[in-house]
Protein backbone atom coordinates (compact mmCIF):
# COMPACT_ATOMS: atom_id res chain seq x y z
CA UNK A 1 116.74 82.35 86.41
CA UNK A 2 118.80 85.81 86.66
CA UNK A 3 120.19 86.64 90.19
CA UNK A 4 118.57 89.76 91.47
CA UNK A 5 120.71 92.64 93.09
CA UNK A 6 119.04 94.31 95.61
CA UNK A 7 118.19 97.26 93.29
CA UNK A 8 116.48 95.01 90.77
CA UNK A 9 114.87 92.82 93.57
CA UNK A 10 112.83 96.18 94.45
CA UNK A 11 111.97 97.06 91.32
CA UNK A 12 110.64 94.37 90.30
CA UNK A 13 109.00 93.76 93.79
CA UNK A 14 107.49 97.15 93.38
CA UNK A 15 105.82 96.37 89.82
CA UNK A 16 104.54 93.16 90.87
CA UNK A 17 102.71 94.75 93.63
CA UNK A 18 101.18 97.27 92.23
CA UNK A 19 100.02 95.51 88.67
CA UNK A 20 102.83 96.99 86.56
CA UNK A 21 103.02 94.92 83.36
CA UNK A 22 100.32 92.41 84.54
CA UNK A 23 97.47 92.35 81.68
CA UNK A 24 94.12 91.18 83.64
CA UNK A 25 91.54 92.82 81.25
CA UNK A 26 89.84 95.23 83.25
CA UNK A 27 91.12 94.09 87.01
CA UNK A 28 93.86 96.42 88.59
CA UNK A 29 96.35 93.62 88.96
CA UNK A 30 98.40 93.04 91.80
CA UNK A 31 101.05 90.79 93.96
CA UNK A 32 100.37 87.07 96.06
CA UNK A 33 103.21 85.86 98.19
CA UNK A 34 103.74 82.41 98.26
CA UNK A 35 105.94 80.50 100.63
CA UNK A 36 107.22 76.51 100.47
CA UNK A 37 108.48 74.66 103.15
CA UNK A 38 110.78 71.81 101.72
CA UNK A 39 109.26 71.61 98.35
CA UNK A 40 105.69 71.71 100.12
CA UNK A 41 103.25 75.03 99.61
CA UNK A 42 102.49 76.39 103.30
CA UNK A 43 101.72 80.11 102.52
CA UNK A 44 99.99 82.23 100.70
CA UNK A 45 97.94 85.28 100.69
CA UNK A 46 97.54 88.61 98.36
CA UNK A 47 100.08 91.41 99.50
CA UNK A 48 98.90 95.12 100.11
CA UNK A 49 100.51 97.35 97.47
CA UNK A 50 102.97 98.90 100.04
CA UNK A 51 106.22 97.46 101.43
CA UNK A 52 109.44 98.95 103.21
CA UNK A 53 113.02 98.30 102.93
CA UNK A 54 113.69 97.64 106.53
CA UNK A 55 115.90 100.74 107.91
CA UNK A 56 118.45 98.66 110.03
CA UNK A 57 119.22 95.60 107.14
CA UNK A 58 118.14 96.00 103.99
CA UNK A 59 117.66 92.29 103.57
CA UNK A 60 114.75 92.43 105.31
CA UNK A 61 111.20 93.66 103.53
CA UNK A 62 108.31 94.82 105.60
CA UNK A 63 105.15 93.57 103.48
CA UNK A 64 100.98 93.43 104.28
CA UNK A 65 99.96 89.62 103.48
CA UNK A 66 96.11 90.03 103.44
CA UNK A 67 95.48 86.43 105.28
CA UNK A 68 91.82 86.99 105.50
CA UNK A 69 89.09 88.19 103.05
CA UNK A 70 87.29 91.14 103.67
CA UNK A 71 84.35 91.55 106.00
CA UNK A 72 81.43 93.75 104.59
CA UNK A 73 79.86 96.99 106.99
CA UNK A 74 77.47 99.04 105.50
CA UNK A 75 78.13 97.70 102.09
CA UNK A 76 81.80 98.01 101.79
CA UNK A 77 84.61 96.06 102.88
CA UNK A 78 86.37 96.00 106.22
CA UNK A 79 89.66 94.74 107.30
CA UNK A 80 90.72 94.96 110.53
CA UNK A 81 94.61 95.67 110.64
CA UNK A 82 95.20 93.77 114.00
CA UNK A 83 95.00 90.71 111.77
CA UNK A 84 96.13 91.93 108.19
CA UNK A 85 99.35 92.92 110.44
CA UNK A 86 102.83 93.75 108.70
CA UNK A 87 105.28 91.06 108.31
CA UNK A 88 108.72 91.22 107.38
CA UNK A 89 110.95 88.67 105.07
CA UNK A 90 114.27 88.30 105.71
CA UNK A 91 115.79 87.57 101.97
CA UNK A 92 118.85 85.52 101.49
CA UNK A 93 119.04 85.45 97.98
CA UNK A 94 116.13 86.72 94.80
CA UNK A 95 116.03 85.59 91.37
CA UNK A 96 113.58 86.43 88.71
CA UNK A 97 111.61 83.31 87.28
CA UNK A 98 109.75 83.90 84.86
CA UNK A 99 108.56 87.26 85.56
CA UNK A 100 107.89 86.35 89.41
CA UNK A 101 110.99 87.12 92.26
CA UNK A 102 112.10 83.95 93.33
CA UNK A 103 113.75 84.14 97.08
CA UNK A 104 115.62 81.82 99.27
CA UNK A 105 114.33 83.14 102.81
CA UNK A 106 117.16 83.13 105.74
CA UNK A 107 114.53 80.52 107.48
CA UNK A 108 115.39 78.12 104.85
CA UNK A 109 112.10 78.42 103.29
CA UNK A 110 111.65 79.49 99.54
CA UNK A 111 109.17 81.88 98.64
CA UNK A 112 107.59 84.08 95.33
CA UNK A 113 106.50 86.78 94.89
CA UNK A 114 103.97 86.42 91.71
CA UNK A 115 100.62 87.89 90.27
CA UNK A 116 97.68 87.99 92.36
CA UNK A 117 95.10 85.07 90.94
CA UNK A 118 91.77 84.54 92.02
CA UNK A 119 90.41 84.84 95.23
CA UNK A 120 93.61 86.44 96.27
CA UNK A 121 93.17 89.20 93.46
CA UNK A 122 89.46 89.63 94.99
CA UNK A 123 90.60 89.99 98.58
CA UNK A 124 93.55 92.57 97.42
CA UNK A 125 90.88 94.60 95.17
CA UNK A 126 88.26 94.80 98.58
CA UNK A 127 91.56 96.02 100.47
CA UNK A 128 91.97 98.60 97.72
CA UNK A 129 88.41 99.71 98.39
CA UNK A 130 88.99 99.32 102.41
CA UNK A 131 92.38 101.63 101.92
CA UNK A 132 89.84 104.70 99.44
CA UNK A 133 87.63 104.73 102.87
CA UNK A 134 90.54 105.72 104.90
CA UNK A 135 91.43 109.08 105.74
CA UNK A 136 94.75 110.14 104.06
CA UNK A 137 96.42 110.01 107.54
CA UNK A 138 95.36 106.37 107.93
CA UNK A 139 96.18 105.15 104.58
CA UNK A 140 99.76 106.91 105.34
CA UNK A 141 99.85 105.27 108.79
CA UNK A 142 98.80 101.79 107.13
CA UNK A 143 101.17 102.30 104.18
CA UNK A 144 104.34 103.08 106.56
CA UNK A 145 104.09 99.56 107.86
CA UNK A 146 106.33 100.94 110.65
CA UNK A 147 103.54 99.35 113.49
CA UNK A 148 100.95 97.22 114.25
């Protein structure tokens, strides 16, 4: 593992999010956060492809988990924002781990940030298609995370 300064952290936050370096074939690859709890998995969920350093402590990061698939209106998919709400992580300490960011949370959990598999990959590719629905004032609004 390499300790992360808070420049790298970011970067490499950033390109996990939004599929840099990820080879899926033809998916648009993207990021899954996933939390442990004394050893023991108790998160995880896809993350939106936006985050925010926090303004106030840059230890924090504001970040989208999507913690529920998508539901379907007319075809497409819906998500209602009121429950994909922001969240923020308050980091301690990041490593990179084998291409993933390896924290130490100020809770005392651990968490990573690593590829999007599966049925998390799915739900963050229906968000994608939510987010092209949007006006460009919502997605900016969304994207900001600076509300619920």
């Amino acid at each position: 593992m390499k300790h992360l300064t808070e420049d790298e952290f970011w970067t490499r936050f950033t390109d996990l999010l939004v599929g840099r370096g990820q080879d899926t074939g033809d998916d648009l690859p993207g990021a899954e956060l996933v939390v442990f709890d004394d050893g023991r998995e108790v998160f995880r969920a896809a993350l939106a492809r936006h985050a925010r350093r926090d303004r106030d402590d840059p230890a924090v990061v504001w970040i989208r988990p999507l913690v529920t698939p998508a539901t379907v209106r007319s075809g497409l998919p819906t998500f209602d924002v009121a429950v994909v709400r922001r969240r923020a992580i308050h980091i301690a300490h990041a490593d990179i781990d084998d291409g993933c960011v390896a924290l130490d949370l100020v809770a005392g959990q651990q968490a990573r940030i690593e590829p999007a598999r599966a049925e998390r990959l799915a739900v963050l590719q229906d968000f994608d298609t939510w987010m092209t629905t949007l006006s460009g004032d919502q997605r900016a609004e969304i994207a900001a995370l600076d509300h619920d």
